[in-house]
C-alpha atoms as a PDB file:
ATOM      1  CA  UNK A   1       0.000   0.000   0.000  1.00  0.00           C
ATOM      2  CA  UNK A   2       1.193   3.542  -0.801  1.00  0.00           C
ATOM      3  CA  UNK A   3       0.098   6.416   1.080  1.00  0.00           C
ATOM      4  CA  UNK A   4       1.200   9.844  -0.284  1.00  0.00           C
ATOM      5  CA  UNK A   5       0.874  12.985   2.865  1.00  0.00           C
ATOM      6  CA  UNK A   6       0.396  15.983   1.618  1.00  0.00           C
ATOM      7  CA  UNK A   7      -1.119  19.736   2.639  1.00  0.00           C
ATOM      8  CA  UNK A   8      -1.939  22.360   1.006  1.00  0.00           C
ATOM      9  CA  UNK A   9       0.152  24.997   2.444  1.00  0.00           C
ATOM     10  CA  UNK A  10       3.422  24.567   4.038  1.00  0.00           C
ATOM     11  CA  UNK A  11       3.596  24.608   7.647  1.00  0.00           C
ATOM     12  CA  UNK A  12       0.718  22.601   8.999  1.00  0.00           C
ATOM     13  CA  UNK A  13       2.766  19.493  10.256  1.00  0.00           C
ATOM     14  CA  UNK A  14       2.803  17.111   7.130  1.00  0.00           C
ATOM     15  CA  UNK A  15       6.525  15.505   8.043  1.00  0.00           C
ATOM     16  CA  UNK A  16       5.916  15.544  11.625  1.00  0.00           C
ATOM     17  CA  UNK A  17       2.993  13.063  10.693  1.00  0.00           C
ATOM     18  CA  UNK A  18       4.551  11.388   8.203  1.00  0.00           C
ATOM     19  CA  UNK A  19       7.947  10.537  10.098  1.00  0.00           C
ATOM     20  CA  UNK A  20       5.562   9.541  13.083  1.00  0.00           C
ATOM     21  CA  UNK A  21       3.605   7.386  11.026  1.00  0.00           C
ATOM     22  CA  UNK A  22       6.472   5.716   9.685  1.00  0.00           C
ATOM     23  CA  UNK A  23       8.075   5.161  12.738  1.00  0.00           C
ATOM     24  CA  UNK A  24       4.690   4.001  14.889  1.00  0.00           C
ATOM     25  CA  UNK A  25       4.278   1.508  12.333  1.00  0.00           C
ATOM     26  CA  UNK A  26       7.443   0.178  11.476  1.00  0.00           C
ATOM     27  CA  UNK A  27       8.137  -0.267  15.790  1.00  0.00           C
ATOM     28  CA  UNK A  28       5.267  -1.982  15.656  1.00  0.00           C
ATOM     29  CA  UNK A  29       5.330  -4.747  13.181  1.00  0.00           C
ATOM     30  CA  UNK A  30       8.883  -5.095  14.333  1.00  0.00           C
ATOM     31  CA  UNK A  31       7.406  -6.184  17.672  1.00  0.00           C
ATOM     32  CA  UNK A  32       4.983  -8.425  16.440  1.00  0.00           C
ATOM     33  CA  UNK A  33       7.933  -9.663  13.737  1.00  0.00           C
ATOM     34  CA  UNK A  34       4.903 -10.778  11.558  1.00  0.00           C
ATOM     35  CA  UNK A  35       5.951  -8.078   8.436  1.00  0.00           C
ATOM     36  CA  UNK A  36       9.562  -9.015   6.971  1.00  0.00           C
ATOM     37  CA  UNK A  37       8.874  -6.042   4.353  1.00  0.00           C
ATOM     38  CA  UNK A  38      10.781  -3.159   5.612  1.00  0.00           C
ATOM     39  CA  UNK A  39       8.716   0.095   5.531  1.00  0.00           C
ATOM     40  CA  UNK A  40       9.843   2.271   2.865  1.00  0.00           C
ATOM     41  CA  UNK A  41       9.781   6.056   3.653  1.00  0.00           C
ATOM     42  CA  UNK A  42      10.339   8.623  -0.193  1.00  0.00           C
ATOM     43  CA  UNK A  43      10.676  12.123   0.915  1.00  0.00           C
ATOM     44  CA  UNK A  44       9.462  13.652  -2.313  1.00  0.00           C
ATOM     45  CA  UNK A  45       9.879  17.421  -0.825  1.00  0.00           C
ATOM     46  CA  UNK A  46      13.298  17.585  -3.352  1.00  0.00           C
ATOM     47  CA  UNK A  47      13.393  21.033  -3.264  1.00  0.00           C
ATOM     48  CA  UNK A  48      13.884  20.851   0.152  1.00  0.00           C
ATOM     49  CA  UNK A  49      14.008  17.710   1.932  1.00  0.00           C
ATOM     50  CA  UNK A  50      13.848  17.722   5.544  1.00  0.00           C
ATOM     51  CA  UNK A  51      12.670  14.489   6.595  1.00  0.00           C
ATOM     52  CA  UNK A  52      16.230  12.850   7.088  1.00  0.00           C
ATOM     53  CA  UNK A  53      16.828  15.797  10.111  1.00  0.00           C
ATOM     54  CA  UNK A  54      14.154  13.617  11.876  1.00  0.00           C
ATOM     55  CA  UNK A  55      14.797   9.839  10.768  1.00  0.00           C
ATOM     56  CA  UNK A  56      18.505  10.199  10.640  1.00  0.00           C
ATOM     57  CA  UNK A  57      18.660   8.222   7.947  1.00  0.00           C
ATOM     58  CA  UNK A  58      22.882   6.601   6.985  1.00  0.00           C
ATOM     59  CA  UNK A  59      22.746   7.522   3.340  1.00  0.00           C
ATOM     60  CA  UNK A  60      24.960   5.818   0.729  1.00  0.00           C
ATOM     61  CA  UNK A  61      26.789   7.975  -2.289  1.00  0.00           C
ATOM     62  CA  UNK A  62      24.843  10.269  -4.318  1.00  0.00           C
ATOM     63  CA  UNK A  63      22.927   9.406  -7.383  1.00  0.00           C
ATOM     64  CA  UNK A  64      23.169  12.042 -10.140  1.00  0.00           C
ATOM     65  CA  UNK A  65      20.010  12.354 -12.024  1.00  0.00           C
ATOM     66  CA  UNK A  66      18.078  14.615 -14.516  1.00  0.00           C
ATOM     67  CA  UNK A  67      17.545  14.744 -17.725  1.00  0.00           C
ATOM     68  CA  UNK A  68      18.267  13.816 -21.524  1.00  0.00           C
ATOM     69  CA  UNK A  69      18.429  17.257 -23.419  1.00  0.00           C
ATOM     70  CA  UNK A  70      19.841  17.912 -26.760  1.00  0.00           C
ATOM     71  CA  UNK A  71      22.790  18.927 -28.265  1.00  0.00           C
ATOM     72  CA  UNK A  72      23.778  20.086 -31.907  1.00  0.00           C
ATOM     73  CA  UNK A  73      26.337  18.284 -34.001  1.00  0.00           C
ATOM     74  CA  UNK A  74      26.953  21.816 -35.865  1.00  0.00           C
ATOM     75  CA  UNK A  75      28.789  20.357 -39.012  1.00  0.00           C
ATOM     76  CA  UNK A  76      25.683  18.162 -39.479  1.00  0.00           C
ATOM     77  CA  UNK A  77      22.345  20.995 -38.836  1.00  0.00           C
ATOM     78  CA  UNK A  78      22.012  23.102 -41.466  1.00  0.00           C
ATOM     79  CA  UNK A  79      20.185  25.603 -39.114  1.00  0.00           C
ATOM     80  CA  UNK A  80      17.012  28.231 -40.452  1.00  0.00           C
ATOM     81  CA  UNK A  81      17.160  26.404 -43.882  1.00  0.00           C
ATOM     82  CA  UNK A  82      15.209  23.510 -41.896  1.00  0.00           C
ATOM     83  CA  UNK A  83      14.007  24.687 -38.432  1.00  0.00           C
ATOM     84  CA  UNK A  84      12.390  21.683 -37.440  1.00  0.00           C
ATOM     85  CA  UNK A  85      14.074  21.443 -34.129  1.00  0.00           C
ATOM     86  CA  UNK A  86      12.198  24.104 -33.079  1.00  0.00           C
ATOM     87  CA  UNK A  87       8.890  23.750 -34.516  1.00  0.00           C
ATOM     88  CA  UNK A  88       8.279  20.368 -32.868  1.00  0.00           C
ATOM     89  CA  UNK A  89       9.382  21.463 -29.360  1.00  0.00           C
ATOM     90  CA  UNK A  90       5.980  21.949 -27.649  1.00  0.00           C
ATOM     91  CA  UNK A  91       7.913  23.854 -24.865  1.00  0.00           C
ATOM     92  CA  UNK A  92      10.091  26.277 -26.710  1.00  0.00           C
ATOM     93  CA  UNK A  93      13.561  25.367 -25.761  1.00  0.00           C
ATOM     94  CA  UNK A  94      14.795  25.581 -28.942  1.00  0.00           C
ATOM     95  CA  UNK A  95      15.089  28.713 -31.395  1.00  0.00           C
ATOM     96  CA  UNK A  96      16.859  28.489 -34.643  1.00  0.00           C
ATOM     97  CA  UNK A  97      18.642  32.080 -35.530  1.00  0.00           C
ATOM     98  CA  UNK A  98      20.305  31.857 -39.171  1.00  0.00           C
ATOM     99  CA  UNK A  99      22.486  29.110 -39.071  1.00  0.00           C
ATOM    100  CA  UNK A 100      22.572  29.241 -35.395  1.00  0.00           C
ATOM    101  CA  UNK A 101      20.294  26.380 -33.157  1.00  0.00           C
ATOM    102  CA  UNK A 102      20.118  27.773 -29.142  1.00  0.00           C
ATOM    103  CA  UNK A 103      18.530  25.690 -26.556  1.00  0.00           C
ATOM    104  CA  UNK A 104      17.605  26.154 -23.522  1.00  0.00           C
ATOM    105  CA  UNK A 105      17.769  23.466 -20.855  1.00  0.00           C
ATOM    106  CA  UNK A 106      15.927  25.186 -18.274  1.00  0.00           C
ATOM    107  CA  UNK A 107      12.827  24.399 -20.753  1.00  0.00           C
ATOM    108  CA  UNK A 108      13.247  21.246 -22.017  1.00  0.00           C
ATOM    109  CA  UNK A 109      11.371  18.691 -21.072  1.00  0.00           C
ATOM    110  CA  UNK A 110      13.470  16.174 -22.094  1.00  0.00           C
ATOM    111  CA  UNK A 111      10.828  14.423 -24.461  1.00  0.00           C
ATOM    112  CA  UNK A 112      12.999  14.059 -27.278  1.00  0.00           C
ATOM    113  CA  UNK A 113      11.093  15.087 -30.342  1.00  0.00           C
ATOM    114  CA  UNK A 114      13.521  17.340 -31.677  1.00  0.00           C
ATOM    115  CA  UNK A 115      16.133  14.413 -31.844  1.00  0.00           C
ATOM    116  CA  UNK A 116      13.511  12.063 -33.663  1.00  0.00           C
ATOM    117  CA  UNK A 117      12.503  14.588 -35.789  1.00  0.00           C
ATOM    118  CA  UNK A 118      15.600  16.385 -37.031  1.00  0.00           C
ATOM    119  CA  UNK A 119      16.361  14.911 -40.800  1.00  0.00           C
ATOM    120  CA  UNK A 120      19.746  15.145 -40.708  1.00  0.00           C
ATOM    121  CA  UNK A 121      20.618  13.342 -37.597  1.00  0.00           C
ATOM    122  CA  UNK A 122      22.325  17.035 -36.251  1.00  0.00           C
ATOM    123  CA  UNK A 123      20.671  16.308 -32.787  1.00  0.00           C
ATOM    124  CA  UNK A 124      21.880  13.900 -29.787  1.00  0.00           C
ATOM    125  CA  UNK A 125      20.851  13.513 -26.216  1.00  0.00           C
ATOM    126  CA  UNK A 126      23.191  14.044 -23.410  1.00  0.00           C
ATOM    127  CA  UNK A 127      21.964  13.637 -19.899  1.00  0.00           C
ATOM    128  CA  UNK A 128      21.320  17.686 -17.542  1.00  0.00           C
ATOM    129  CA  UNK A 129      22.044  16.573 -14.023  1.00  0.00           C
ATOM    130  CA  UNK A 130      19.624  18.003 -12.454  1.00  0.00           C
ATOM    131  CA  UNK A 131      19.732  16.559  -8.998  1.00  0.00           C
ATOM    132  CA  UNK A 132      20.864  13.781  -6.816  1.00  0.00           C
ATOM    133  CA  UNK A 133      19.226  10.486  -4.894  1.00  0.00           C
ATOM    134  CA  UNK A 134      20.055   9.115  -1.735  1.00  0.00           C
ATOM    135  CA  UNK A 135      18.708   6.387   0.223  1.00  0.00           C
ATOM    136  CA  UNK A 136      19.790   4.334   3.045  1.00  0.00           C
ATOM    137  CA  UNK A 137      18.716   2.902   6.000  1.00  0.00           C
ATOM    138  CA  UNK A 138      16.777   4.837   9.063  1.00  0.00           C
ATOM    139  CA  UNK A 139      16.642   1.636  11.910  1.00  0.00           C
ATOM    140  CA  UNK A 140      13.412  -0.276  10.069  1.00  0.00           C
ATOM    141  CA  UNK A 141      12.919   1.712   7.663  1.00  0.00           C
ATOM    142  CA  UNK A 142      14.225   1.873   4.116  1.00  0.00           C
ATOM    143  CA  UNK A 143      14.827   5.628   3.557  1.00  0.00           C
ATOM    144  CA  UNK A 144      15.147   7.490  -0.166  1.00  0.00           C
ATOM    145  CA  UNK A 145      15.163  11.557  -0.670  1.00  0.00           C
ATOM    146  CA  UNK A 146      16.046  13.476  -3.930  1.00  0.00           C
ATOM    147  CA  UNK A 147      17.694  16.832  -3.843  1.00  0.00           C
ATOM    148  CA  UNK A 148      16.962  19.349  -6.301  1.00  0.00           C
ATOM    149  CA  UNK A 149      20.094  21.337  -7.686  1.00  0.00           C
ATOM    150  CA  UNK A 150      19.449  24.735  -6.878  1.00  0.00           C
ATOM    151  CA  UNK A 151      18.714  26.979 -10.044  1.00  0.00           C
ATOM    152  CA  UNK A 152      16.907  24.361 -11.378  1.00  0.00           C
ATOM    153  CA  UNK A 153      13.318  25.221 -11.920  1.00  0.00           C
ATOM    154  CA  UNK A 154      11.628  21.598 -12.535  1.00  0.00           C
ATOM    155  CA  UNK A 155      11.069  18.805  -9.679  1.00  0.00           C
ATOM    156  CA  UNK A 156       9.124  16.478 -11.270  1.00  0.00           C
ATOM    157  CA  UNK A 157      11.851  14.546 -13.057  1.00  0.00           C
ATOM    158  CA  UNK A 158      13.497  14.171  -9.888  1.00  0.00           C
ATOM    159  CA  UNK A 159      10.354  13.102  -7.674  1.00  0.00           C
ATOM    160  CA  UNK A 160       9.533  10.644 -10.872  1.00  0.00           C
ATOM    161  CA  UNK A 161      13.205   9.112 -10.996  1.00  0.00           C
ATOM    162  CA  UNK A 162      13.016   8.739  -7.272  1.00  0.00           C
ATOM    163  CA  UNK A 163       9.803   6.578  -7.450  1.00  0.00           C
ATOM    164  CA  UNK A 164      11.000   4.441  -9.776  1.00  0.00           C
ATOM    165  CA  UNK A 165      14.052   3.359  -8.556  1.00  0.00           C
ATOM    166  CA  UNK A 166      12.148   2.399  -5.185  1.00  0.00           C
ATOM    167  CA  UNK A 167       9.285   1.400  -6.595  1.00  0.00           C
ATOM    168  CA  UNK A 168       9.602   0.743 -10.402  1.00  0.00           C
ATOM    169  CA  UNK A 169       9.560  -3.287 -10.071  1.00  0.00           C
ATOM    170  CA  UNK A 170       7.247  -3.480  -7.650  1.00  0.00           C
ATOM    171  CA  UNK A 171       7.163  -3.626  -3.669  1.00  0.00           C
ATOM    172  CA  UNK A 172       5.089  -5.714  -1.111  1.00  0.00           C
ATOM    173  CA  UNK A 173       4.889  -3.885   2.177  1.00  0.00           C
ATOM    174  CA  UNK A 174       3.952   0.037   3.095  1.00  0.00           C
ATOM    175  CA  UNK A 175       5.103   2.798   1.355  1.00  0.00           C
ATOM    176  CA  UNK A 176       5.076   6.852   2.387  1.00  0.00           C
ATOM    177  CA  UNK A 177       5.581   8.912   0.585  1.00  0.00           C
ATOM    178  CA  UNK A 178       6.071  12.732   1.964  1.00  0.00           C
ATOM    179  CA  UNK A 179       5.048  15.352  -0.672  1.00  0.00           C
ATOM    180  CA  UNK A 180       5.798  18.913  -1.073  1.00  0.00           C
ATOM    181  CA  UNK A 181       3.612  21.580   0.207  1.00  0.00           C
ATOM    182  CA  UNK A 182       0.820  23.155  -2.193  1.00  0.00           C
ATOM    183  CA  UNK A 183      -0.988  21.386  -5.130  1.00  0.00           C
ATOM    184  CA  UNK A 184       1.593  21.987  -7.812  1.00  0.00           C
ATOM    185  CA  UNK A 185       2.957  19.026 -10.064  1.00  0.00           C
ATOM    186  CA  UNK A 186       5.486  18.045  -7.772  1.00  0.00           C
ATOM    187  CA  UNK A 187       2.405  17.371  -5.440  1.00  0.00           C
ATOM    188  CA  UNK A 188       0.829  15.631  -8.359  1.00  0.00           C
ATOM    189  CA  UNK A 189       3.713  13.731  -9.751  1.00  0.00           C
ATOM    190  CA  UNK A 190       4.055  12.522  -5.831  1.00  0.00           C
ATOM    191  CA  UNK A 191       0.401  11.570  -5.260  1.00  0.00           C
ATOM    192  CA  UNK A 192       0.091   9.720  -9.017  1.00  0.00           C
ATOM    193  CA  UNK A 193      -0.200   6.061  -8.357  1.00  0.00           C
ATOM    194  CA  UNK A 194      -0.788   6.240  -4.349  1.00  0.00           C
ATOM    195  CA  UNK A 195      -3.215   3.908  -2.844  1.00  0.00           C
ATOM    196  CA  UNK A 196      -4.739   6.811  -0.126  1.00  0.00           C
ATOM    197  CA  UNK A 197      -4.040  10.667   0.191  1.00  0.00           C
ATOM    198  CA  UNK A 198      -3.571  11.930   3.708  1.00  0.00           C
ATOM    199  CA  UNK A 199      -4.209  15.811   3.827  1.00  0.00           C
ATOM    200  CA  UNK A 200      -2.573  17.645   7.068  1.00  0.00           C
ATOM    201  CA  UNK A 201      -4.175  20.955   7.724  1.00  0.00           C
ATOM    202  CA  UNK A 202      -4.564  23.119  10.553  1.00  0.00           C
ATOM    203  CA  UNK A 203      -8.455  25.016  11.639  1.00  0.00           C
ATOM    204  CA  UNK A 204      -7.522  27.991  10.302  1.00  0.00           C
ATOM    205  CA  UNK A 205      -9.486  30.034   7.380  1.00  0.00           C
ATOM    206  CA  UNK A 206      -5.572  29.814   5.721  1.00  0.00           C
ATOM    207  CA  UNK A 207      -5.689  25.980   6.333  1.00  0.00           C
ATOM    208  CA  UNK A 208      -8.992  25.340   4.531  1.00  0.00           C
ATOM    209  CA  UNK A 209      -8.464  27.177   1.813  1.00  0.00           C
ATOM    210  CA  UNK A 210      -5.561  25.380   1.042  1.00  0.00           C
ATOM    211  CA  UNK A 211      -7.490  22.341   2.039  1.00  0.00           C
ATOM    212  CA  UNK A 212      -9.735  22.934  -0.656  1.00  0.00           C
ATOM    213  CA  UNK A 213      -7.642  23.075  -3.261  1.00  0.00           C
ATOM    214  CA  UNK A 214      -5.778  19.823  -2.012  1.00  0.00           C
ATOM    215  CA  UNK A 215      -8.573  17.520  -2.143  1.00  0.00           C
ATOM    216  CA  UNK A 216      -9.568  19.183  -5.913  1.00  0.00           C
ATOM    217  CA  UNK A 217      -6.588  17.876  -6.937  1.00  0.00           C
ATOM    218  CA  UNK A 218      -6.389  14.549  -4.882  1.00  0.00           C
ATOM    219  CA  UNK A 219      -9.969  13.147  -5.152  1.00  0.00           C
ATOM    220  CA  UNK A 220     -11.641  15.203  -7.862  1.00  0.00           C
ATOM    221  CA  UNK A 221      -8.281  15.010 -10.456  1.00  0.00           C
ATOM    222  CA  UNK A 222      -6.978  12.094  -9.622  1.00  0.00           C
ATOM    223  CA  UNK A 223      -9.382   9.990  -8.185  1.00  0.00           C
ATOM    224  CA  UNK A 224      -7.965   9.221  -5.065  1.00  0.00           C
ATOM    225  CA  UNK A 225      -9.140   8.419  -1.543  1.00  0.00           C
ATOM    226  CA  UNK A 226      -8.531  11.251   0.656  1.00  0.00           C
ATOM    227  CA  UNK A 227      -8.616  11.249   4.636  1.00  0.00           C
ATOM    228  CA  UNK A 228      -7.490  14.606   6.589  1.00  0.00           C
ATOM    229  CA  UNK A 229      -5.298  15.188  10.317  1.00  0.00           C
ATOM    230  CA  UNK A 230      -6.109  18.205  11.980  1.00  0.00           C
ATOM    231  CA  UNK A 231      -2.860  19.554  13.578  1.00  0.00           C
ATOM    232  CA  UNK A 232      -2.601  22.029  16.193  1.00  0.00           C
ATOM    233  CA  UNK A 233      -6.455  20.938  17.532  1.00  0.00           C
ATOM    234  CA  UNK A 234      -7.817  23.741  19.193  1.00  0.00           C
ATOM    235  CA  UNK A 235      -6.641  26.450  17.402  1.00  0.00           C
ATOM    236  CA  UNK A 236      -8.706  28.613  15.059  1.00  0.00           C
ATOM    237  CA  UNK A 237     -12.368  27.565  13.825  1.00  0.00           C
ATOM    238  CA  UNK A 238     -14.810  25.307  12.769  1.00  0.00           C
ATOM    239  CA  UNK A 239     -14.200  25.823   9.068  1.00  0.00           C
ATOM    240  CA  UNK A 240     -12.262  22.860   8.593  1.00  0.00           C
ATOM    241  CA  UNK A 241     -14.649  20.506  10.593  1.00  0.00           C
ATOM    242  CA  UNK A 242     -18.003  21.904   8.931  1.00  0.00           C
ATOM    243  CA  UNK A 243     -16.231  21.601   5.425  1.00  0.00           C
ATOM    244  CA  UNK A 244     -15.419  17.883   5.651  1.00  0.00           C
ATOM    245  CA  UNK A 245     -18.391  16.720   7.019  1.00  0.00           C
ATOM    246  CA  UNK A 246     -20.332  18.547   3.710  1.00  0.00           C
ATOM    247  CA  UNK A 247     -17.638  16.648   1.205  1.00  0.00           C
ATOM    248  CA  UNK A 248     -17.815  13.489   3.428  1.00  0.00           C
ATOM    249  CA  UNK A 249     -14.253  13.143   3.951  1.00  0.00           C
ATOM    250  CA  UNK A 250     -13.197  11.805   6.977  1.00  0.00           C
ATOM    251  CA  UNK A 251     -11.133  12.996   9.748  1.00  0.00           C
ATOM    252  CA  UNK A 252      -8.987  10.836  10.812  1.00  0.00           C
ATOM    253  CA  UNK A 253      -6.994  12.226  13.704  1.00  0.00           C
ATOM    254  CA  UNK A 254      -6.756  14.993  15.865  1.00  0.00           C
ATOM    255  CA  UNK A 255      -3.100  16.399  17.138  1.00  0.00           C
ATOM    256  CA  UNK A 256      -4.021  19.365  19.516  1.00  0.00           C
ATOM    257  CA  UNK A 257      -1.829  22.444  20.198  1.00  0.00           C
ATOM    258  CA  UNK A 258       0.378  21.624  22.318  1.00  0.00           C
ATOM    259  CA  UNK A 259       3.766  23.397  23.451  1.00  0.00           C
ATOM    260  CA  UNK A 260       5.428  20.394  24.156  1.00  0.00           C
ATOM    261  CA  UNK A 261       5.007  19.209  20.415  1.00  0.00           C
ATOM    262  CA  UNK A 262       6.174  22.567  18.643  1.00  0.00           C
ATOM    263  CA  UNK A 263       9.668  22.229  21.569  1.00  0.00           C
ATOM    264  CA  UNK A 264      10.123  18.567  20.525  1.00  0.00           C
ATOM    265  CA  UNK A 265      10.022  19.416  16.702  1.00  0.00           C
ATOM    266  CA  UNK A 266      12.086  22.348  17.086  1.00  0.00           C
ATOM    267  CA  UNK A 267      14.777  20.503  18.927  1.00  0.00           C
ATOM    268  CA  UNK A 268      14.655  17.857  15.509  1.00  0.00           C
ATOM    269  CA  UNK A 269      12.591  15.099  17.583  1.00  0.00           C
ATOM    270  CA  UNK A 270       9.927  13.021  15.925  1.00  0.00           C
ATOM    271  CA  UNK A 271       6.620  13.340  17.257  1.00  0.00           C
ATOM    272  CA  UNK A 272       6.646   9.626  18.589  1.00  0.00           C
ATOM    273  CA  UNK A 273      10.096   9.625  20.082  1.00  0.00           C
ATOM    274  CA  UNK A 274       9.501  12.692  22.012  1.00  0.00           C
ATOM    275  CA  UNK A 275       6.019  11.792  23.333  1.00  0.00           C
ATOM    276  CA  UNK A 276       5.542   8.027  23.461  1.00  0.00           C
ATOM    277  CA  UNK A 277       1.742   7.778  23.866  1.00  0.00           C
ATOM    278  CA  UNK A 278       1.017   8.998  20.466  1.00  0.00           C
ATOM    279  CA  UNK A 279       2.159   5.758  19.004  1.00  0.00           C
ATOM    280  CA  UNK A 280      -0.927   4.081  19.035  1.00  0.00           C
ATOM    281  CA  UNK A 281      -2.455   6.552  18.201  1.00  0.00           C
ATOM    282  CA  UNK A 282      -0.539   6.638  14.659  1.00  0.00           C
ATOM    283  CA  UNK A 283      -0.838   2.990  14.273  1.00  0.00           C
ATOM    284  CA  UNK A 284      -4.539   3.211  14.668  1.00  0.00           C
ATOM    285  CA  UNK A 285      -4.375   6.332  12.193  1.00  0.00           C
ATOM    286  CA  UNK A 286      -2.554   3.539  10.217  1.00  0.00           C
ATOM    287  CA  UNK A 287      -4.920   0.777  10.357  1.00  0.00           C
ATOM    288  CA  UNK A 288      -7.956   3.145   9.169  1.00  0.00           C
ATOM    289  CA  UNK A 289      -6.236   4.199   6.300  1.00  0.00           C
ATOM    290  CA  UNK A 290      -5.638   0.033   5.708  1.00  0.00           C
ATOM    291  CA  UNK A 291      -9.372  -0.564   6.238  1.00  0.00           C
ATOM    292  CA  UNK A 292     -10.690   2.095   3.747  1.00  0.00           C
ATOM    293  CA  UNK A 293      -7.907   1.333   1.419  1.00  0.00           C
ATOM    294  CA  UNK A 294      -9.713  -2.607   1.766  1.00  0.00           C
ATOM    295  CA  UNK A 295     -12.753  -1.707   1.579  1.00  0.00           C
ATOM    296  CA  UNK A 296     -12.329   0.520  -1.681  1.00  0.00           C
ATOM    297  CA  UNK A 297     -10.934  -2.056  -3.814  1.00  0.00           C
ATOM    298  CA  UNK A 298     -13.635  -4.260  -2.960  1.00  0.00           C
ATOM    299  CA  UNK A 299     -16.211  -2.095  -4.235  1.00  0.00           C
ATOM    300  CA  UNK A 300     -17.009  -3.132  -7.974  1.00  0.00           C
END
């Protein structure tokens, strides 16, 4: 099962829950040694990654990854007198001046038209490095994170290379993945093929408008499940509240306002390791999300 935790606005909690979650339930089928599956934790924030501060993760070597982007052979491209290069590229990275062929990386998409298309063979692919992997090992838990280069203004390729070397082949087990704030396509790229969506927010007017646009994107776009965590409990109004019971989306746990949670997460503590007695309470958070997962693919 994959569960992608999201928000829609930075700041409401969504690694504090997802590093708790992971951890609740990987102590726990460790105790019960029933699971041989490590749990595998993807922090899909690549632009900045922050989940590894908690988990402590020992990371192996960095992977360099990015992109295939082209570049001119110029005794080969006979430049304006063919153009076509450039009039295939749906994202303009390429303009042809006189004999002259400029691209852009920042643009390209890496979808290699132009290469396929260009008659004279003037056009090859080189690989744009555009970030790194790591992963490693965090106690139970299989840990992976990408790293955006900074400069560069695209994070999907990144968050979709780091899926698929985790989870290209398949995987038994659980799965978290830990997206980054907002509903832009790194949020989409990150929730595409997730079994459940779990949406932290906080009661504030800020915190459902955001919330709003998260499950448009989750449920209504992309079909998914969606379940919500209010952090900070206590705080604000009963926007949130009134607003999921009207969409019939389910809350599935409460984390009030509480000093001794914002000192512990401050200091770099996870939730769970800094106040014990909210492990069961993630596990349970856990097992709902397993039980409406279950119940959804049994529905014709």
């Amino acid at each position: 099962m994959i569960i992608a935790i999201a928000s829609g606005k930075g700041g409401t909690g969504k690694t504090t829950v997802a590093t708790s979650l992971a951890l609740s339930v990987a102590e726990e089928r460790g105790g019960r040694g029933d699971d041989p599956t490590p749990l595998l934790f993807l922090d899909c924030d690549v632009e900045e990654p922050n989940a590894a501060l908690f988990l402590q993760p020992r990371l192996n070597h960095p992977e360099e990854v990015g992109i295939l982007i082209p570049e001119v052979d110029p005794g080969r491209c006979t430049g304006s007198a063919c153009g076509r290069c450039a009039e295939v590229c749906a994202w303009h990275a390429i303009a042809v001046v006189g004999k002259k062929v400029l691209i852009f990386p920042e643009l390209c998409h890496g979808c290699g038209s132009c290469t396929l298309n260009c008659p004279e063979g003037a056009l090859h692919e080189v690989l744009h490095v555009m970030g790194t992997l790591e992963s490693g090992r965090a106690g139970p838990i299989e840990f992976g994170h990408g790293i955006l280069n900074v400069g560069e203004a695209m994070a999907v390729p990144i968050i979709r290379q780091l899926k698929a070397k985790h989870l290209a082949n398949g995987r038994n087990g659980l799965t978290i993945l830990d997206a980054s704030p907002g509903t832009s396509c790194p949020v989409v790229e990150t929730m595409r093929g997730a079994d459940f969506v779990l949406l932290v927010t906080e009661p504030t007017p800020f915190g459902l408008h955001d919330l709003r646009l998260a499950v448009e994107v989750a449920r209504d776009e992309l079909g998914l499940p969606v379940g919500v965590v209010i952090n900070r409990d206590g705080l604000g109004d009963r926007g949130v509240e009134d607003y999921c019971a009207a969409e019939g989306i389910p809350i599935l746990m409460r984390i009030p306002l509480d000093r001794r949670i914002a000192a512990a997460i401050s200091g770099g503590a996870v939730l769970v390791d800094a106040l014990p007695e909210y492990r069961p309470l993630f596990v349970e958070l856990y097992e709902q999300i397993a039980g409406k997962v279950a119940w959804g693919k049994e529905l014709p």
